[in-house]
N, C-alpha and C. Protein backbone atom coordinates (compact mmCIF):
# COMPACT_ATOMS: atom_id res chain seq x y z
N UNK A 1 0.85 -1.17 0.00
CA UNK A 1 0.00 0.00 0.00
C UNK A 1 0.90 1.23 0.00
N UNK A 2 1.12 2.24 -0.98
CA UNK A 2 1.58 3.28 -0.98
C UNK A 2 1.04 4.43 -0.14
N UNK A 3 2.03 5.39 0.32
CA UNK A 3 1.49 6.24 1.60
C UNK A 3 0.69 7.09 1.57
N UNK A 4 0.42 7.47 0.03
CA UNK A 4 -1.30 8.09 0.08
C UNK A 4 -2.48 7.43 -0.15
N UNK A 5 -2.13 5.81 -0.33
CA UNK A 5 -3.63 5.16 0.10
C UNK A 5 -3.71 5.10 1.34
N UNK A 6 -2.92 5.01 2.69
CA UNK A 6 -2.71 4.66 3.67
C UNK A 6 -3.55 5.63 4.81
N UNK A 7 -4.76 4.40 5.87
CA UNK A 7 -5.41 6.00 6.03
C UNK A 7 -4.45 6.79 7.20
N UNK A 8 -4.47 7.59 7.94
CA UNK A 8 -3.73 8.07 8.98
C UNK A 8 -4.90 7.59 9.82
N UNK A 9 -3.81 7.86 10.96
CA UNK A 9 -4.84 7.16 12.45
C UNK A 9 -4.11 8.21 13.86
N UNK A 10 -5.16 8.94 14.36
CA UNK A 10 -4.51 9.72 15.31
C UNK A 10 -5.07 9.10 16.75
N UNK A 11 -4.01 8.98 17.59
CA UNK A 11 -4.26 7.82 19.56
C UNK A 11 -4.71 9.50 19.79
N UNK A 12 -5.23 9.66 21.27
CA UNK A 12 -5.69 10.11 21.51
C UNK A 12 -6.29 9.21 22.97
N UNK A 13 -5.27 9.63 24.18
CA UNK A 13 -5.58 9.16 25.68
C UNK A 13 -6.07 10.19 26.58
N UNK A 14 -7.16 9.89 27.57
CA UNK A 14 -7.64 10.51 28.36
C UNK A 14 -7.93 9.93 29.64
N UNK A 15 -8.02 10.98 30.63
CA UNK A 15 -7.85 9.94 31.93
C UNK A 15 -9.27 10.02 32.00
N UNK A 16 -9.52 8.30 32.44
CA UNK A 16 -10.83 8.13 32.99
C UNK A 16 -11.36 8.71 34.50
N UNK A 17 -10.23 8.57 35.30
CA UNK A 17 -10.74 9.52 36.32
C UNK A 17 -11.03 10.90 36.70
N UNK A 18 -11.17 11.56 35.91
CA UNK A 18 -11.98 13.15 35.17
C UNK A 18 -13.36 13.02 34.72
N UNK A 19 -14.31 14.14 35.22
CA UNK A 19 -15.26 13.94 35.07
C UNK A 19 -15.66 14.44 33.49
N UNK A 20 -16.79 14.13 32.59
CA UNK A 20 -16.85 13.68 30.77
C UNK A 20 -16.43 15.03 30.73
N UNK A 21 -16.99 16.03 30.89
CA UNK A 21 -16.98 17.42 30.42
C UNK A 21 -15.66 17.35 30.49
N UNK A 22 -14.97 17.60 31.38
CA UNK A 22 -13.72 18.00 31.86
C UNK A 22 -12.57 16.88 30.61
N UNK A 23 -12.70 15.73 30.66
CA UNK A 23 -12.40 14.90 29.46
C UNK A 23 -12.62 15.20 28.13
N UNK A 24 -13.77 15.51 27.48
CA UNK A 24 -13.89 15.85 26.71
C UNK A 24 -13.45 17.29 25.99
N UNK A 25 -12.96 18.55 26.99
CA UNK A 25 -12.53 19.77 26.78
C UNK A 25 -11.04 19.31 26.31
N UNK A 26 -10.33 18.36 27.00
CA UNK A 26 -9.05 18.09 27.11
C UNK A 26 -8.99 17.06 25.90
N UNK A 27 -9.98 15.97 25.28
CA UNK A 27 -9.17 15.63 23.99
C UNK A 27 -9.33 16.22 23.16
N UNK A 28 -9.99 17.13 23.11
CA UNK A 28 -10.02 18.63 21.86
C UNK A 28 -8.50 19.23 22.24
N UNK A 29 -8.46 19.68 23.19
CA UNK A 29 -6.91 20.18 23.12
C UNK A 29 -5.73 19.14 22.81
N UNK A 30 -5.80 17.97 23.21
CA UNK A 30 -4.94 17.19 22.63
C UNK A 30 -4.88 16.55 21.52
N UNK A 31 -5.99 16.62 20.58
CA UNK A 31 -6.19 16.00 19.03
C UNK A 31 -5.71 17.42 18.28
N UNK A 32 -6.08 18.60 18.59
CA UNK A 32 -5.42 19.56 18.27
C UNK A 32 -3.66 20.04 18.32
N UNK A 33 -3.58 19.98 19.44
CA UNK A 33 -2.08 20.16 19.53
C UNK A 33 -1.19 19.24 19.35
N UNK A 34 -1.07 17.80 19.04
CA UNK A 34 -0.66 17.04 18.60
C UNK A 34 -0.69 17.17 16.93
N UNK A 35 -1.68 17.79 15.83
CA UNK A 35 -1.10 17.51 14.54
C UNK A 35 0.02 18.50 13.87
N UNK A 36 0.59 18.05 13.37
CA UNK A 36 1.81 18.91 13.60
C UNK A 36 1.90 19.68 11.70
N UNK A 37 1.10 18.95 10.74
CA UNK A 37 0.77 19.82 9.89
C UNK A 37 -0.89 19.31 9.25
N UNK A 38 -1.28 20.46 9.08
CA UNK A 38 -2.65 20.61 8.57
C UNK A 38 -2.70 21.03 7.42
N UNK A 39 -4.05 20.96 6.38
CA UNK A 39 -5.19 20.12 7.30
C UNK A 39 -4.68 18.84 7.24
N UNK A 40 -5.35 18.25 8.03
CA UNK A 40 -4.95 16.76 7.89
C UNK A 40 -6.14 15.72 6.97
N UNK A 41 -5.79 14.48 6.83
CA UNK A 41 -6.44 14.18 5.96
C UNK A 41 -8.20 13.37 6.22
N UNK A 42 -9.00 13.47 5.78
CA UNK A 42 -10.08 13.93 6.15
C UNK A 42 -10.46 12.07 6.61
N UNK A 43 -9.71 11.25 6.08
CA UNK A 43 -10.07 9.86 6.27
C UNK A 43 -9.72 9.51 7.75
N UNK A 44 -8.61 10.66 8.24
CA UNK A 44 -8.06 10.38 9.61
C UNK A 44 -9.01 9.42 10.70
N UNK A 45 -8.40 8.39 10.93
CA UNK A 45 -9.65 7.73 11.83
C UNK A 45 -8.72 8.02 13.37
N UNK A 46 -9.44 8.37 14.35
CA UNK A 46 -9.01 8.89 15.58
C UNK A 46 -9.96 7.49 16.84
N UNK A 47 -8.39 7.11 17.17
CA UNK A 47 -8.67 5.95 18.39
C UNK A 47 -8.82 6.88 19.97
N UNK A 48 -9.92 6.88 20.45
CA UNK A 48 -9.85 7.70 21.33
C UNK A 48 -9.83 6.61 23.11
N UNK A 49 -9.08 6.46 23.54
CA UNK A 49 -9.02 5.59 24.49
C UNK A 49 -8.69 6.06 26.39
N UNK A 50 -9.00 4.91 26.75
CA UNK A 50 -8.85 5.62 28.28
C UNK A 50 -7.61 5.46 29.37
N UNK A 51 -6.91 5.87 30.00
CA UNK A 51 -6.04 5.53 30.90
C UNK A 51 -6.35 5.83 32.16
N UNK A 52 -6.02 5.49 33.37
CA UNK A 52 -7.06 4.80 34.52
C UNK A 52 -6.71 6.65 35.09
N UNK A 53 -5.48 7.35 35.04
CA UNK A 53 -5.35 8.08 35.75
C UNK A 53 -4.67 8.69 35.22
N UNK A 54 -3.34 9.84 35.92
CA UNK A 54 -2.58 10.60 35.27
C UNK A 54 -1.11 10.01 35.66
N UNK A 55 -0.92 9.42 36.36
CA UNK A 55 0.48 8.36 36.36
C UNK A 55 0.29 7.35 35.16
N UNK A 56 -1.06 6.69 35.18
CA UNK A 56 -0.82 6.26 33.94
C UNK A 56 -0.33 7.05 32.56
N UNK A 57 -1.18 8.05 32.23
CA UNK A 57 -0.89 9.31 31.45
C UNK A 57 0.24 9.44 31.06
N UNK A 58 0.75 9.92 32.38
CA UNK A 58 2.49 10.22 31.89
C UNK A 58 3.34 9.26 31.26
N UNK A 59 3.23 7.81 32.30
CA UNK A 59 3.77 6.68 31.90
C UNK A 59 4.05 6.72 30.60
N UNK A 60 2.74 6.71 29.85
CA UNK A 60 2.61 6.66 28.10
C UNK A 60 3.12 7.68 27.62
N UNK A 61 2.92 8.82 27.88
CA UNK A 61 3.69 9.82 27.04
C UNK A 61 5.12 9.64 27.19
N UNK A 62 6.26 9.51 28.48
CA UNK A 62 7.23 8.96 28.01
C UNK A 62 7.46 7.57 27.44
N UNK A 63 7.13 7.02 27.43
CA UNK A 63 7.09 5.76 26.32
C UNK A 63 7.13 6.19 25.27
N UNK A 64 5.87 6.87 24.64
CA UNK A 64 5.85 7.27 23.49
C UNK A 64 6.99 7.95 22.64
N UNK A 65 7.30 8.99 23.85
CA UNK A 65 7.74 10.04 23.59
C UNK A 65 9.54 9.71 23.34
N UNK A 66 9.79 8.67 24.10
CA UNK A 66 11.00 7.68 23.89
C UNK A 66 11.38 6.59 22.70
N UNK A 67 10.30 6.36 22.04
CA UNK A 67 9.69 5.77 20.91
C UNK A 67 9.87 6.23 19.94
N UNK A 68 9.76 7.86 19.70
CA UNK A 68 10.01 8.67 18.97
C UNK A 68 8.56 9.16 18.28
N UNK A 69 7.44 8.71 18.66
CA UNK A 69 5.79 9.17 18.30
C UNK A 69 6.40 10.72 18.65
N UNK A 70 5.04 10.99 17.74
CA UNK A 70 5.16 12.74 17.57
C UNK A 70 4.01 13.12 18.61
N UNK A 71 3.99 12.98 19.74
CA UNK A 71 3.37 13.32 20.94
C UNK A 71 3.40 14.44 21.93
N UNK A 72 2.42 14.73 22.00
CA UNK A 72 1.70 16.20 23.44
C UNK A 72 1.09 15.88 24.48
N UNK A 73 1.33 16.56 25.39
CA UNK A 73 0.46 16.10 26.14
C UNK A 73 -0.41 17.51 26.71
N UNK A 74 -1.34 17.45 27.73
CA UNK A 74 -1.62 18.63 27.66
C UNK A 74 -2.09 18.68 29.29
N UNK A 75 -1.88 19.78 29.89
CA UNK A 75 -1.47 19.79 31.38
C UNK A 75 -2.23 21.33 31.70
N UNK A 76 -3.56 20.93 32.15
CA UNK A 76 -4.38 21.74 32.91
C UNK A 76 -3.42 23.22 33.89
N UNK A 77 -3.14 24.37 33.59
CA UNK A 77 -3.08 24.97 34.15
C UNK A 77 -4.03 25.54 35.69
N UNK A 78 -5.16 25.71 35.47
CA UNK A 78 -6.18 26.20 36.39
C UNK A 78 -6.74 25.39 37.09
N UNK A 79 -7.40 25.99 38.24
CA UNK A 79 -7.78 25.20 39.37
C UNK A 79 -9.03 24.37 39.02
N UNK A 80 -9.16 23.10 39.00
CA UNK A 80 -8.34 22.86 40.35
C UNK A 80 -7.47 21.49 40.24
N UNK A 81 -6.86 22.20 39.03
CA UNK A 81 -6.32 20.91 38.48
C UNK A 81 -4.93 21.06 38.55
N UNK A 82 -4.59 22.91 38.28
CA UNK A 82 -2.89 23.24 39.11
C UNK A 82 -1.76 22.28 37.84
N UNK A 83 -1.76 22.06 37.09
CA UNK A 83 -0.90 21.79 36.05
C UNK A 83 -0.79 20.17 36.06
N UNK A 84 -1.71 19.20 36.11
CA UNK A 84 -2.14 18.09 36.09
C UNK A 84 -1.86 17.87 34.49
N UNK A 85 -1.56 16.62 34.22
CA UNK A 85 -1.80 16.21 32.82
C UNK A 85 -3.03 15.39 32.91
N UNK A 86 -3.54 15.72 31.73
CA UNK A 86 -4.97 15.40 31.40
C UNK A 86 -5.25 14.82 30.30
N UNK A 87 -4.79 14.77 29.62
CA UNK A 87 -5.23 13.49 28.20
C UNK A 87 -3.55 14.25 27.15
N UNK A 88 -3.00 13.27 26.21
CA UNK A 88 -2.40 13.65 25.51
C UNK A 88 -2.65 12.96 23.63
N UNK A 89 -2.30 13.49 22.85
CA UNK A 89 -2.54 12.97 21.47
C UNK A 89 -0.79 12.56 20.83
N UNK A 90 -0.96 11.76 20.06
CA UNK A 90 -0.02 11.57 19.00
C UNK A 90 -1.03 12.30 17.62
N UNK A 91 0.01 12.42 16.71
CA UNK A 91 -0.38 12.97 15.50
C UNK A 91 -1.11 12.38 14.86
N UNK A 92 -1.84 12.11 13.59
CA UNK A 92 -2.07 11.37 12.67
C UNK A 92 -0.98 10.64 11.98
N UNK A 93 -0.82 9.45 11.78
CA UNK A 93 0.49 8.96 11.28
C UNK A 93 -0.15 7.73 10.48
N UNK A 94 0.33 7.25 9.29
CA UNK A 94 0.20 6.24 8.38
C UNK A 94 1.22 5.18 8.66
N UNK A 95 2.49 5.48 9.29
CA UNK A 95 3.74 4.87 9.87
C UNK A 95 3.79 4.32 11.08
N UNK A 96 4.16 3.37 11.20
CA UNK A 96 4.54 2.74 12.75
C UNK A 96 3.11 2.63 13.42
N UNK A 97 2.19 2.65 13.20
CA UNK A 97 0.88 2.66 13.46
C UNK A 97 0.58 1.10 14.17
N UNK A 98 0.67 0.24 13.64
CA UNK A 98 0.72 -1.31 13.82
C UNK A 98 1.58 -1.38 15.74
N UNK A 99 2.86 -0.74 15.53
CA UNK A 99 4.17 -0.79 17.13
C UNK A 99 2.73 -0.25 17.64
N UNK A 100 2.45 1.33 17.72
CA UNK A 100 1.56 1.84 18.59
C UNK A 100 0.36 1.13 19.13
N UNK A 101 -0.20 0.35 17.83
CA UNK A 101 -1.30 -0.59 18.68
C UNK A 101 -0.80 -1.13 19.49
N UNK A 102 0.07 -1.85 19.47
CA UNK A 102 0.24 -3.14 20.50
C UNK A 102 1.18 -2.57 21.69
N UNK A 103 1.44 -1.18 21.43
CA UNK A 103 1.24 -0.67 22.73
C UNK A 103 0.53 -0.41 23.76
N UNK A 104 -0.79 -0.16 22.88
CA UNK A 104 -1.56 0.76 23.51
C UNK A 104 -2.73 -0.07 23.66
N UNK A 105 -2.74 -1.39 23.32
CA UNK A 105 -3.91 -2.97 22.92
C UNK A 105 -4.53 -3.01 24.03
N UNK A 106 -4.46 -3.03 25.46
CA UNK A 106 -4.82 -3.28 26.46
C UNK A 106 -5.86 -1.57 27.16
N UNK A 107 -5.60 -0.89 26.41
CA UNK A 107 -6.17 0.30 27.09
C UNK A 107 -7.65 0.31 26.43
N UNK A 108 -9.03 0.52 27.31
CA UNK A 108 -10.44 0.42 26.80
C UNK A 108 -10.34 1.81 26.03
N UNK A 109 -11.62 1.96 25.37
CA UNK A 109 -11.64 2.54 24.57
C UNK A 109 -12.89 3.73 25.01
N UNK A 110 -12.96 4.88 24.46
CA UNK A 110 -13.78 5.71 25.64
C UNK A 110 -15.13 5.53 25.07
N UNK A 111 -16.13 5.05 26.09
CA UNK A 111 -17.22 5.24 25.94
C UNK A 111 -18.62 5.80 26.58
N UNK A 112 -18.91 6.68 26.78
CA UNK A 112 -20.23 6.88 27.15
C UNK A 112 -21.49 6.63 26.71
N UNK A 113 -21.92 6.41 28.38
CA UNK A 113 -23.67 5.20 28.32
C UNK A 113 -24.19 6.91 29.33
């Protein structure tokens, strides 16, 4: 498959222990600040998944970030969260996509009931 059939796929982690609103403000900032050129491509399919907390959080972003993924994370300034990390994104990528799953295989996937 040549790299413009290839779709891109952007991760996208958030801590489950944050309440939805508060989750949901934060993977907008992290699907955002993670693509690193735009626009991106419109097939982009975005895995949006959960991590139990923010030690987990971090955990992954250095992993990632040691890995060499093109990764952000994004760290609540204001109260009452005081510079907490709160969900982070990798880019959209067509590459290395396959390593990242089976990194990331065990983490649920976000859903609201």
């Amino acid at each position: 498959m040549s790299e413009e059939t290839k779709v891109p796929t952007q991760y996208i982690l958030v801590r489950k222990d944050l309440p939805i609103h508060t989750q949901m403000v934060n993977v907008g900032h992290a699907g955002g600040e993670s693509v690193r050129v735009a626009p991106i491509d419109k097939r982009t399919r975005i895995r949006l998944l959960w991590v139990e907390n923010e030690e987990e959080l971090k955990k992954f972003y250095d992993t990632m970030l040691e890995k060499g993924y093109p990764v952000d994370i994004v760290n609540e300034p204001d109260e009452p969260y005081n510079g907490a990390a709160m969900a982070l994104g990798c880019g959209p990528m067509t590459e290395r996509v396959s390593a990242l799953s089976k990194l990331l295989y065990h983490l649920k996937p976000v859903r609201f009931e």
